[in-house]
Protein backbone atom coordinates (compact mmCIF):
# COMPACT_ATOMS: atom_id res chain seq x y z
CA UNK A 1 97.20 87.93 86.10
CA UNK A 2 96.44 85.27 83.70
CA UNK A 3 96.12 82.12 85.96
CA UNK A 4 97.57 81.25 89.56
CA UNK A 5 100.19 78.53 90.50
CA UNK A 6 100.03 76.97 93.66
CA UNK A 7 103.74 75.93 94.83
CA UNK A 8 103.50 72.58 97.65
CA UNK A 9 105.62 69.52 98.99
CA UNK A 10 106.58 68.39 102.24
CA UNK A 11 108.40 71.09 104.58
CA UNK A 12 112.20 71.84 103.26
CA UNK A 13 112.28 71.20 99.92
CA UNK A 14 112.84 74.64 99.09
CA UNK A 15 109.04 76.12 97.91
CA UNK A 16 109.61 79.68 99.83
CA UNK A 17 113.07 79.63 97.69
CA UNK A 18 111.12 79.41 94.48
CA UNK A 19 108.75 81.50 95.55
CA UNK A 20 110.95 84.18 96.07
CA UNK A 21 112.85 83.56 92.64
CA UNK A 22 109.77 83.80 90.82
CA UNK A 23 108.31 86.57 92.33
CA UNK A 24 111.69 88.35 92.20
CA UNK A 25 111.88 89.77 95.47
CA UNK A 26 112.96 87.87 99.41
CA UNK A 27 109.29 88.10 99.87
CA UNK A 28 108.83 84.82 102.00
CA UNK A 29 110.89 83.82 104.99
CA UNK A 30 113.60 81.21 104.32
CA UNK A 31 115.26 79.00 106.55
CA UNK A 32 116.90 75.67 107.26
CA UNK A 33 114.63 74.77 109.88
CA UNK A 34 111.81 73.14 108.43
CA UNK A 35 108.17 74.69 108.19
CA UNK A 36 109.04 78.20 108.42
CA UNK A 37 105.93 78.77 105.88
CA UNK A 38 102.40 78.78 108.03
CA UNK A 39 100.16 80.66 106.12
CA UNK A 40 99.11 80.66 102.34
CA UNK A 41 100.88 83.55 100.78
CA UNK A 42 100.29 84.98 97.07
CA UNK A 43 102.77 87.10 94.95
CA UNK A 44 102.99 88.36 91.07
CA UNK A 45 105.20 85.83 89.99
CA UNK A 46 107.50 86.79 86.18
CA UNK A 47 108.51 83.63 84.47
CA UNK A 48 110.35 84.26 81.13
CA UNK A 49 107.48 85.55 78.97
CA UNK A 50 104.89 84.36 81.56
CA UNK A 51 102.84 86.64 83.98
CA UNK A 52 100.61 84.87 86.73
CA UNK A 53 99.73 84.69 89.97
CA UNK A 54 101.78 82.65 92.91
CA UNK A 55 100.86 81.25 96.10
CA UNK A 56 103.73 79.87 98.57
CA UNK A 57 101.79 77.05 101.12
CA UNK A 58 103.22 75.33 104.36
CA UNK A 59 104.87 72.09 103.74
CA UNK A 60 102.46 69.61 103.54
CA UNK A 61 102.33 67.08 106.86
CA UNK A 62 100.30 63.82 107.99
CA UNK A 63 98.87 65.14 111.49
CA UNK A 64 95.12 65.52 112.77
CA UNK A 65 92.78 68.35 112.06
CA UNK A 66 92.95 70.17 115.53
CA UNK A 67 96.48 70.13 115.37
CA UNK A 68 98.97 73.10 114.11
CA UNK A 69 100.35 71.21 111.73
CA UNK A 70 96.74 70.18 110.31
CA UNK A 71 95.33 73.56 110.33
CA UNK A 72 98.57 74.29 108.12
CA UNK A 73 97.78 70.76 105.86
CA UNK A 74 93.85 72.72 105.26
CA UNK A 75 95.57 76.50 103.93
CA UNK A 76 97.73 74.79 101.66
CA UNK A 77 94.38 72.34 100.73
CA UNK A 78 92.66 75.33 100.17
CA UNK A 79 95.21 76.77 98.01
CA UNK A 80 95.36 73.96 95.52
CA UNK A 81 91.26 74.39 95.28
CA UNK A 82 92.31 78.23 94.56
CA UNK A 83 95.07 77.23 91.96
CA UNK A 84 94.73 76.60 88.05
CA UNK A 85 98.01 74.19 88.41
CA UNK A 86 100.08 72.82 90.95
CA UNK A 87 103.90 72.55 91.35
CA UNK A 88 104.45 69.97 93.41
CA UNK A 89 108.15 70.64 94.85
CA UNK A 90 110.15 67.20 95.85
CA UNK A 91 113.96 67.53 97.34
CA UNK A 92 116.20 65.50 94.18
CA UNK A 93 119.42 65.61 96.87
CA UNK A 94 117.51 64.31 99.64
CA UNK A 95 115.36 61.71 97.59
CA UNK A 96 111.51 60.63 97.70
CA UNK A 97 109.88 59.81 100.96
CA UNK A 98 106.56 57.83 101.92
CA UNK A 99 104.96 61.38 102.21
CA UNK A 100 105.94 62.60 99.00
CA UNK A 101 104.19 59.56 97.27
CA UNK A 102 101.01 60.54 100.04
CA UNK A 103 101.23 63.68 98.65
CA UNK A 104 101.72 62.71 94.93
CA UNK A 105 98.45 60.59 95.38
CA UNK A 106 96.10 63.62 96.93
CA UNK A 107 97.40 65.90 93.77
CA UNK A 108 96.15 63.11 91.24
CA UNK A 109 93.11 63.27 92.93
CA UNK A 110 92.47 66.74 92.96
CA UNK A 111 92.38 66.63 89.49
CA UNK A 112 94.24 69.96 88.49
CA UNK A 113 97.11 70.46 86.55
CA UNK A 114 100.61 69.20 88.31
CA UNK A 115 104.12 70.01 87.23
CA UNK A 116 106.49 68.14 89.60
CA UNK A 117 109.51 70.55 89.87
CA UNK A 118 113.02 68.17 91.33
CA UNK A 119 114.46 71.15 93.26
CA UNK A 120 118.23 71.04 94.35
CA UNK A 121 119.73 68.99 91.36
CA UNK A 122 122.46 70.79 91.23
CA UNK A 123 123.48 69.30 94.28
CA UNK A 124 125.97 66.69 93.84
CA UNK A 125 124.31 62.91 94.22
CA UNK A 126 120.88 64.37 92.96
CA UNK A 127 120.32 61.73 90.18
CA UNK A 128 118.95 59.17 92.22
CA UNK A 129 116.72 61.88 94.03
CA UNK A 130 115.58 62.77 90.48
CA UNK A 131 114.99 59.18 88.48
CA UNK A 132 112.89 58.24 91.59
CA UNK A 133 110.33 61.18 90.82
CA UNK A 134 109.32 59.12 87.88
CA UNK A 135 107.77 56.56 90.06
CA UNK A 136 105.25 59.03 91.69
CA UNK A 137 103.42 59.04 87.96
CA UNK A 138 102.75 62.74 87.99
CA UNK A 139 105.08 62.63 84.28
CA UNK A 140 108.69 64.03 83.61
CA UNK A 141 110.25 66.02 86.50
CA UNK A 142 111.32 69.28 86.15
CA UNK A 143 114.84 69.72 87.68
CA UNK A 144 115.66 72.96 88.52
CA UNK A 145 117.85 75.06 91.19
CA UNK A 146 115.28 77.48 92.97
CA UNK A 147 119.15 79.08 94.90
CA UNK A 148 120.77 79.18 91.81
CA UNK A 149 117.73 79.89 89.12
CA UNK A 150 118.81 76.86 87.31
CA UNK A 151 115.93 75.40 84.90
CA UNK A 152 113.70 78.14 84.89
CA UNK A 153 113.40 77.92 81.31
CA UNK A 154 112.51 74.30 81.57
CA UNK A 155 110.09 75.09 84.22
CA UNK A 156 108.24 77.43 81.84
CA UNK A 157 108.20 74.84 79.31
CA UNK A 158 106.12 72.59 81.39
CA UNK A 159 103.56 75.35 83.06
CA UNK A 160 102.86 76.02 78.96
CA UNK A 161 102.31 72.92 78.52
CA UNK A 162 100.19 71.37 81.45
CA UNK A 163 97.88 74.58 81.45
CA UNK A 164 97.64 75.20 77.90
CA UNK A 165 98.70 78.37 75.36
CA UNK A 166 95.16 79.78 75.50
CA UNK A 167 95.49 80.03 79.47
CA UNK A 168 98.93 81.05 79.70
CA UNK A 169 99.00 83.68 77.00
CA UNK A 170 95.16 84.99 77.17
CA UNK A 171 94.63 87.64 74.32
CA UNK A 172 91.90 89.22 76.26
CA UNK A 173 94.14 90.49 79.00
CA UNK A 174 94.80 93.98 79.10
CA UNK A 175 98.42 95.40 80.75
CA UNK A 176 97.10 97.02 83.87
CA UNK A 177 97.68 100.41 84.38
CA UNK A 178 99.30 101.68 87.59
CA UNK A 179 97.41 104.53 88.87
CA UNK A 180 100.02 107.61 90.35
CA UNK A 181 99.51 107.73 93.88
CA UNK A 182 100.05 111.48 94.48
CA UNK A 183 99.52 111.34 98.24
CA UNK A 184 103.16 112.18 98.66
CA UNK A 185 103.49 114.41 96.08
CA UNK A 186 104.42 117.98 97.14
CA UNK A 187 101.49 120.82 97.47
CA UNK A 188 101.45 124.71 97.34
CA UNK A 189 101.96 125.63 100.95
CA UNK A 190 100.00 129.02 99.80
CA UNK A 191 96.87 127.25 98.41
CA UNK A 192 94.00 127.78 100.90
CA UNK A 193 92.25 124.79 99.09
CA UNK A 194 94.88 122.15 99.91
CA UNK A 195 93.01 121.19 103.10
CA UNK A 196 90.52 119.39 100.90
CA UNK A 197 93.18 116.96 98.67
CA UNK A 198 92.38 113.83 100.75
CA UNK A 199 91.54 111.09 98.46
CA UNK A 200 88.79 108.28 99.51
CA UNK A 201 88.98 106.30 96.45
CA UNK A 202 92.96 105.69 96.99
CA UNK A 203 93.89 102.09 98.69
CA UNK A 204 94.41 102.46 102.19
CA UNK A 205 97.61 100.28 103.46
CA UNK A 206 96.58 98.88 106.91
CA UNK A 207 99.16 96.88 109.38
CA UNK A 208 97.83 94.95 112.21
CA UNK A 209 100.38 94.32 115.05
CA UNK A 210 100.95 93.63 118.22
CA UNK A 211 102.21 90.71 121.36
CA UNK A 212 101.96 87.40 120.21
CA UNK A 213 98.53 85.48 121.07
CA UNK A 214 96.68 89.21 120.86
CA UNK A 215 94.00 88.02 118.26
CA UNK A 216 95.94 89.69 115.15
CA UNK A 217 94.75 87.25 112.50
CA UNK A 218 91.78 86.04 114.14
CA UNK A 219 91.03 90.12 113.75
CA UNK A 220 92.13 89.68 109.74
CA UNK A 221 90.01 86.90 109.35
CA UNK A 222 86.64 88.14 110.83
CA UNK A 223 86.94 91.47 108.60
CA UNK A 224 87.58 88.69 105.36
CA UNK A 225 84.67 87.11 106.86
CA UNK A 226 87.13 83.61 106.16
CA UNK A 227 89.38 81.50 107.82
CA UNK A 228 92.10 83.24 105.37
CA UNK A 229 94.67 83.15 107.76
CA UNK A 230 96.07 80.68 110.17
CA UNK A 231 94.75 80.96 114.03
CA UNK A 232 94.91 78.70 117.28
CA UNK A 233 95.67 79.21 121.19
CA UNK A 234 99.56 78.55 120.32
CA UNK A 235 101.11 82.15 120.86
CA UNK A 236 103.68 83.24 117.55
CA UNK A 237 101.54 80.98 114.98
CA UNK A 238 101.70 83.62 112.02
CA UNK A 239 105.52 84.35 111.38
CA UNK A 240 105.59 85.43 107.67
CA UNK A 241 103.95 89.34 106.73
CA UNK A 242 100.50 88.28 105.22
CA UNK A 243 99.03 91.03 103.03
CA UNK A 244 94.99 90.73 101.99
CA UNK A 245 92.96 92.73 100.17
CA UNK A 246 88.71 93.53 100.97
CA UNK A 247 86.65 96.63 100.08
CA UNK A 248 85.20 98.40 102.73
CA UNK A 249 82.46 101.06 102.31
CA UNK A 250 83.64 101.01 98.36
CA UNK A 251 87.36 101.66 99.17
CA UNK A 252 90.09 98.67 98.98
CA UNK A 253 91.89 98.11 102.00
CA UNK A 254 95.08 95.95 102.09
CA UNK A 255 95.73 94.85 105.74
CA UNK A 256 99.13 93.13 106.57
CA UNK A 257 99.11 90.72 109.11
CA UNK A 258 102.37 90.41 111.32
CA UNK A 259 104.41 88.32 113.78
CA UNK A 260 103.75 88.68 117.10
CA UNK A 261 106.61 91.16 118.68
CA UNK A 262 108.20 89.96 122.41
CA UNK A 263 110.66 92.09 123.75
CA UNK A 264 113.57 92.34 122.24
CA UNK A 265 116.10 90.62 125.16
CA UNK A 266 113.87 87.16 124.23
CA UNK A 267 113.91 87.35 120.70
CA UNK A 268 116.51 84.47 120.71
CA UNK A 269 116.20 82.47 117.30
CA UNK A 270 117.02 83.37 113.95
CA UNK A 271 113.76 82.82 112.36
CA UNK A 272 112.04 84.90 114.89
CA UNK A 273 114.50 87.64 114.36
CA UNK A 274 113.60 87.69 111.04
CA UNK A 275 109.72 87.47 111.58
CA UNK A 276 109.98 90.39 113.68
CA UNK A 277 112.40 92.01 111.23
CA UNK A 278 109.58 91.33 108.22
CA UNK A 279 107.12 93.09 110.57
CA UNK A 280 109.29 96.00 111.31
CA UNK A 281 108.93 96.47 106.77
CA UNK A 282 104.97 96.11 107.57
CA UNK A 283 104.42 99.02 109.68
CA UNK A 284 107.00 101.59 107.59
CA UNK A 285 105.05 100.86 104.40
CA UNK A 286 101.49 100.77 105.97
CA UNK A 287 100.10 104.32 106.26
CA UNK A 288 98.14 103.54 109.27
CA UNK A 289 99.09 101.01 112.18
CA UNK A 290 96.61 99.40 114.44
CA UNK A 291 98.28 98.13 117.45
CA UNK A 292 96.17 95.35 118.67
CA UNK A 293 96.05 95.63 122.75
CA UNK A 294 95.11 92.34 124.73
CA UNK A 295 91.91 93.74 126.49
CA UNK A 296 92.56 90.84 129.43
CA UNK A 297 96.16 91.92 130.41
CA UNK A 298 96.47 95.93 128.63
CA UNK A 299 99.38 98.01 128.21
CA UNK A 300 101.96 95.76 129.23
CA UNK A 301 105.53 97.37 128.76
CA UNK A 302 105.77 96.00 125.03
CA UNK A 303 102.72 97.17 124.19
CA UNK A 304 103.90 100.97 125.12
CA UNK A 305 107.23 99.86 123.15
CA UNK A 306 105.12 98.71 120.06
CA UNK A 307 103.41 102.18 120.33
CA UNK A 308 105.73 104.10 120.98
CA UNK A 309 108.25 102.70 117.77
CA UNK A 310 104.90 102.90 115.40
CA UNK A 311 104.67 106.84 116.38
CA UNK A 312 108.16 107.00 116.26
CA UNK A 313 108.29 105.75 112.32
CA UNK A 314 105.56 108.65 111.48
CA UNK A 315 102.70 105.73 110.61
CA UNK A 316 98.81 106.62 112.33
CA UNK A 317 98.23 104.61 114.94
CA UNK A 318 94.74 103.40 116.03
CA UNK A 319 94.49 101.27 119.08
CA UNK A 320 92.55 97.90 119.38
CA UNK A 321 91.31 96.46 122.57
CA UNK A 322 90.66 93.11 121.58
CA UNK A 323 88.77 89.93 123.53
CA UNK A 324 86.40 92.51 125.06
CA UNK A 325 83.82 89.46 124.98
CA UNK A 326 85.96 88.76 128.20
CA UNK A 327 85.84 91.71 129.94
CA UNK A 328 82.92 91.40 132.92
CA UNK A 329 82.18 95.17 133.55
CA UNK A 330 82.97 97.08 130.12
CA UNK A 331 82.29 100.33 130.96
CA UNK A 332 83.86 101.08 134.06
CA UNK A 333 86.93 99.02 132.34
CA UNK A 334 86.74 101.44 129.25
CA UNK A 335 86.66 104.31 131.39
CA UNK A 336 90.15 102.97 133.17
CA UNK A 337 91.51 102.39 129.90
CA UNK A 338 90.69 105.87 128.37
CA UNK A 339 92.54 107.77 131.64
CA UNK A 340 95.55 105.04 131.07
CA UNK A 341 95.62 105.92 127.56
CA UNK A 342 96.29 109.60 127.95
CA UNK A 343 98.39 109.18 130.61
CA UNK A 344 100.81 106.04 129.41
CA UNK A 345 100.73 107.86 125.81
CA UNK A 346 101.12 111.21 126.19
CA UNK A 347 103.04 111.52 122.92
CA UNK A 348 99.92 110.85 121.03
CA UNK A 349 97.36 112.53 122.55
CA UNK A 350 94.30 111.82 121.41
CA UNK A 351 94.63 109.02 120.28
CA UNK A 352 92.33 106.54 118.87
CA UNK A 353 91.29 103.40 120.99
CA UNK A 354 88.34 101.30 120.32
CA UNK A 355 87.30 98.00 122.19
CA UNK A 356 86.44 94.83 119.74
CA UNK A 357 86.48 91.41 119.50
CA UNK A 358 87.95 89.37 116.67
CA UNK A 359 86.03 86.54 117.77
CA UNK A 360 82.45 87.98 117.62
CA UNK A 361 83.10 91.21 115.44
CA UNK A 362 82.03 93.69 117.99
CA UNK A 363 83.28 96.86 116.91
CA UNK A 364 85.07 95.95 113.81
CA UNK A 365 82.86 98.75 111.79
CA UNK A 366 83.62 101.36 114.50
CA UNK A 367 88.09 100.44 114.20
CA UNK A 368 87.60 100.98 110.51
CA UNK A 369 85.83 104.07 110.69
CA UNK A 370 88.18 105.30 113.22
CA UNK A 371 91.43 103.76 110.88
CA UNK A 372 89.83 106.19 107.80
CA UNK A 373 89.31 108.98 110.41
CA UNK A 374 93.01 108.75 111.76
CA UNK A 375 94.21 108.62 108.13
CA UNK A 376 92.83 112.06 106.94
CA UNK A 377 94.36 113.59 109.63
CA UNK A 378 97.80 111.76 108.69
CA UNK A 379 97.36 113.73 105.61
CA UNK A 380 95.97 116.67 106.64
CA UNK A 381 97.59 120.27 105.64
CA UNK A 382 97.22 123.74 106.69
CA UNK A 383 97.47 126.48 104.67
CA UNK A 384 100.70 128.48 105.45
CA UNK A 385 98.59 131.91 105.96
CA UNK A 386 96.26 130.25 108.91
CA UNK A 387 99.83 128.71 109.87
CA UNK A 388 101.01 132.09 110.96
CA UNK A 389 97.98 133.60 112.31
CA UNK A 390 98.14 130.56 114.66
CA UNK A 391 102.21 131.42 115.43
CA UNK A 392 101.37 134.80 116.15
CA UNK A 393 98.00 134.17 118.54
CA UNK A 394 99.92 131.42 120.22
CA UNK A 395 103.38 133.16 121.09
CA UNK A 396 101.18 136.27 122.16
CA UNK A 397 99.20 134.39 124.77
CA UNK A 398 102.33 132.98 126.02
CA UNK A 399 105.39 133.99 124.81
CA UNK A 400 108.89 132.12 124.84
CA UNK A 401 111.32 132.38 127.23
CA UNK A 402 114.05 134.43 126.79
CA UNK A 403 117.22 132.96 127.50
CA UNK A 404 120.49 134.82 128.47
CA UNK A 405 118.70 137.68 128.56
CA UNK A 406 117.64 137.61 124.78
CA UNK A 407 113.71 136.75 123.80
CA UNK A 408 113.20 134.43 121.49
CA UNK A 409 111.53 134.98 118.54
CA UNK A 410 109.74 132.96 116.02
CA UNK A 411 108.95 134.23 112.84
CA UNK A 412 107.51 132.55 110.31
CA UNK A 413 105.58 128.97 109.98
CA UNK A 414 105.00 127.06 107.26
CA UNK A 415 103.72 123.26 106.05
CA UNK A 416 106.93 121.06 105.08
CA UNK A 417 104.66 117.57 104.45
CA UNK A 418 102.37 115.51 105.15
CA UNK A 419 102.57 111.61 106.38
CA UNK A 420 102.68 112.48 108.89
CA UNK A 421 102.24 116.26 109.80
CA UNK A 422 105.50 118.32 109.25
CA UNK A 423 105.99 121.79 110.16
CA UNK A 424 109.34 124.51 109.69
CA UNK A 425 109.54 127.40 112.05
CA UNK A 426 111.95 130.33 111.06
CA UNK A 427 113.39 131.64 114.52
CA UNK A 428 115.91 132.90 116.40
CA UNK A 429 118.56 130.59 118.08
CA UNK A 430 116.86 127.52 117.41
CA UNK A 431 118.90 125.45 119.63
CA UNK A 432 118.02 127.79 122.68
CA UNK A 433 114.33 126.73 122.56
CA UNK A 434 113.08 124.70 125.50
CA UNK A 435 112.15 121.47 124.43
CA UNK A 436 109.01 122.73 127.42
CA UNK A 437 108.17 125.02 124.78
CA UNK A 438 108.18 123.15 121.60
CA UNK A 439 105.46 120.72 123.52
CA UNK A 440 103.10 123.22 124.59
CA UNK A 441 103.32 124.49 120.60
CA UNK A 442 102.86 120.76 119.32
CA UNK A 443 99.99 120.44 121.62
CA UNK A 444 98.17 124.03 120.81
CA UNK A 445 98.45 122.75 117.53
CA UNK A 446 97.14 119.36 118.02
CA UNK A 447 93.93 120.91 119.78
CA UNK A 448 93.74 123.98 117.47
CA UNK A 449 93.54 122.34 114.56
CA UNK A 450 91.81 118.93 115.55
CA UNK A 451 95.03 116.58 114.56
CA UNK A 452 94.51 113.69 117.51
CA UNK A 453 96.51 110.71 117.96
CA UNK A 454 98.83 111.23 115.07
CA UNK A 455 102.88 112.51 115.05
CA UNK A 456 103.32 115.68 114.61
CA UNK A 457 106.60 116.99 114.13
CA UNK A 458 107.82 120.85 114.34
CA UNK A 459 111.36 121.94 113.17
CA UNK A 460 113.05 125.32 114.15
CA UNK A 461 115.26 126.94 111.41
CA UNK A 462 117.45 129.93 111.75
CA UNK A 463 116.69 132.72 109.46
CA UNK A 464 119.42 134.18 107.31
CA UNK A 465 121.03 136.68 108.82
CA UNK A 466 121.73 139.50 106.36
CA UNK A 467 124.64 141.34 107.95
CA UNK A 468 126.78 137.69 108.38
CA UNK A 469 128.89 138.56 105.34
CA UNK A 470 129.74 142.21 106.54
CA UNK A 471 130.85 140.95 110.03
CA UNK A 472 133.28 138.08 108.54
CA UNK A 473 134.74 140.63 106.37
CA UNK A 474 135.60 143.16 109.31
């Protein structure tokens, strides 16, 4: 990207709107209620012929530093130091108000580039709203419709010309190329070799989530080694999806930080619903999930719930016991919390839990080796030939039932995907299988071919029966 905007104003004016129209996409949350936007969030932003880099900031507020709203006031602060220009967003329908000109003053300070953009004018009674931007002495408005994508061309007009052609259209900037990620791609079950495909040098998409108040962005933040994103003792602070990017060990991670999820019979308000719904997205494009446990008060029901619907969308989980700084005897607590692992989460056995704290970075190192660890074997395949010699060891220590009087036989195994661990088993009368014996194969496999703590999924087929044709024709 060529340069970066910074969008701010007081709450409501309508920045997460633009935001959203510029970067093409409902990216931000948007809501009546005012100061829905907490953290600082960036997007690639398309403007006519212009390509740069967006950042959508809380609504700027008058309240002390210790406060929420003045830990909000000193993202979108830092923002503007990020930013090449500023569009500083007033509300034409509603008019100016003393904290618009407060505002107006800090931007003419900063000394960056401003555009002031009059949002809403097509609303009907705007004009006032809009001939009263003059007096703030930041130059001509802009109006525009960030709904309706009114003005847009007039809004590209004035970026050109407060930053300049030579910043806005660099010659020197090449069109970056989008590298193929083939990690979906289908293999040759057959190949022997296709144990080895797992790519190191391939981002690795990391979601953090968990109860509200369990240290999720304080986590975030200590791996940035920044105050990046937005933290305090008030439970359900971060409410937007927050993706950042930071190389570890040489490999680019992008971690998205989410809402805080209650139980579902308190999720009340709309803007919750839809903070929880934006974290839902999170975890089914991440590859690998860590669910961030509250080391003080563990496994609470919704933290088996938040498990349990991360295995059940296929994603790698790895577990984080966070605030261990707290915890008085560690090791007979980590002992406990090993046996209540296994036993509260039997559907991922093995799974991987490590203690930390976000506060003092104990045992940050240690959760990202064990996220990369948990991610090969989310990729992992077999071959199809050490498949079968596996089927036919396995059903010969301990065959299946037979049922009616008929044995069951299974045939042939094979490798259907990866991401997570797929498997097809040709057999006969599929639906007679006890789901008793499906486990005990899902487990033998799990141990047999070291796949801990990720899904694993194993579907029965029935093979074509040769002779169906003659005996519909008699």
């Amino acid at each position: 990207m060529s340069f970066t905007v910074a969008i701010v104003g007081r709450p409501n004016v309508g920045k997460s709107t633009l935001f959203n129209r510029l970067v093409g996409k409902k990216l931000a949350l948007v809501d009546d209620t005012p100061g829905v936007t907490r953290d600082r969030r960036p997007g690639d932003a398309k403007l006519v012929d212009l390509r740069f880099t967006i950042i959508d900031t809380a609504g700027l507020e008058e309240a002390g530093a210790d406060t929420l709203e003045g830990r909000m006031r000193a993202q979108t602060e830092m923002a503007i130091d990020e930013a090449d220009l500023t569009l500083f967003v007033v509300d034409a329908k509603a008019g100016l108000t003393p904290l618009d000109k407060t505002f107006g003053e800090l931007l003419r300070r900063s000394g960056k580039p401003v555009v002031l953009v009059a949002n809403k004018s097509e609303a009907k009674g705007s004009d006032g709203g809009f001939y009263d931007a003059y007096t703030l002495g930041l130059g001509e408005p802009v109006p525009i419709s960030a709904e309706h994508g009114q003005g847009m061309i007039d809004l590209r007009d004035a970026i050109v010309e407060a930053i300049g052609e030579d910043a806005a259209f660099p010659e020197d900037v090449d069109e970056a190329v989008t590298d193929v990620d083939v990690r979906d791609s289908d293999f040759d079950d057959e190949d022997e070799d296709a144990e080895g495909l797992y790519d190191e040098s391939l981002p690795l998409r990391v979601a953090i989530v968990g109860r509200p108040n369990a240290g999720k962005s304080t986590l975030i933040n200590r791996f940035l080694g920044e105050d990046r994103l937005l933290t305090g003792p008030e439970a359900g602070i971060t409410r937007d999806s927050i993706s950042v990017e930071w190389d570890w060990r040489g490999r680019t991670i992008k971690m998205f930080d989410t809402a805080g999820m209650r139980r579902k019979a308190r999720v009340q308000e709309k803007l919750e619903k839809l903070s929880v719904a934006d974290a839902l997205r999170s975890i089914r494009f991440a590859e690998t999930v860590v669910i961030v446990f509250d080391a003080t008060i563990p496994f609470e029901k919704q933290d088996l719930q938040i498990a349990d619907l991360v295995l059940r969308e296929g994603r790698a989980a790895v577990l984080a016991f966070n605030k261990w700084d707290m915890i008085e005897d560690p090791q007979a607590f980590l002992t406990d919390l090993r046996e209540k692992t296994e036993r509260l989460l039997p559907q991922a056995r093995g799974i991987r839990a490590v203690p930390i704290s976000g506060q003092t970075g104990y045992g940050l190192d240690k959760l990202m080796q064990s996220i990369v660890d948990t991610d090969k074997v989310w990729n992992k395949r077999i071959s199809t030939a050490k498949l079968n010699r596996w089927l036919d060891q396995t059903t010969t220590q301990h065959p299946p039932p037979a049922v009616s009087g008929r044995r069951l036989k299974l045939k042939y195994m094979t490798q259907v995907k990866a991401r997570p661990p797929a498997f097809m088993v040709s057999c006969t009368r599929p639906d007679a299988l006890p789901e008793s014996y499906v486990r005990y194969m899902t487990n033998n496999l799990r141990a047999d071919f070291q796949m801990p703590g990720v899904p694993i999924r194993i579907h029965f087929k029935a093979g074509d029966n040769p002779f169906e044709n003659r005996r519909k024709k008699r």
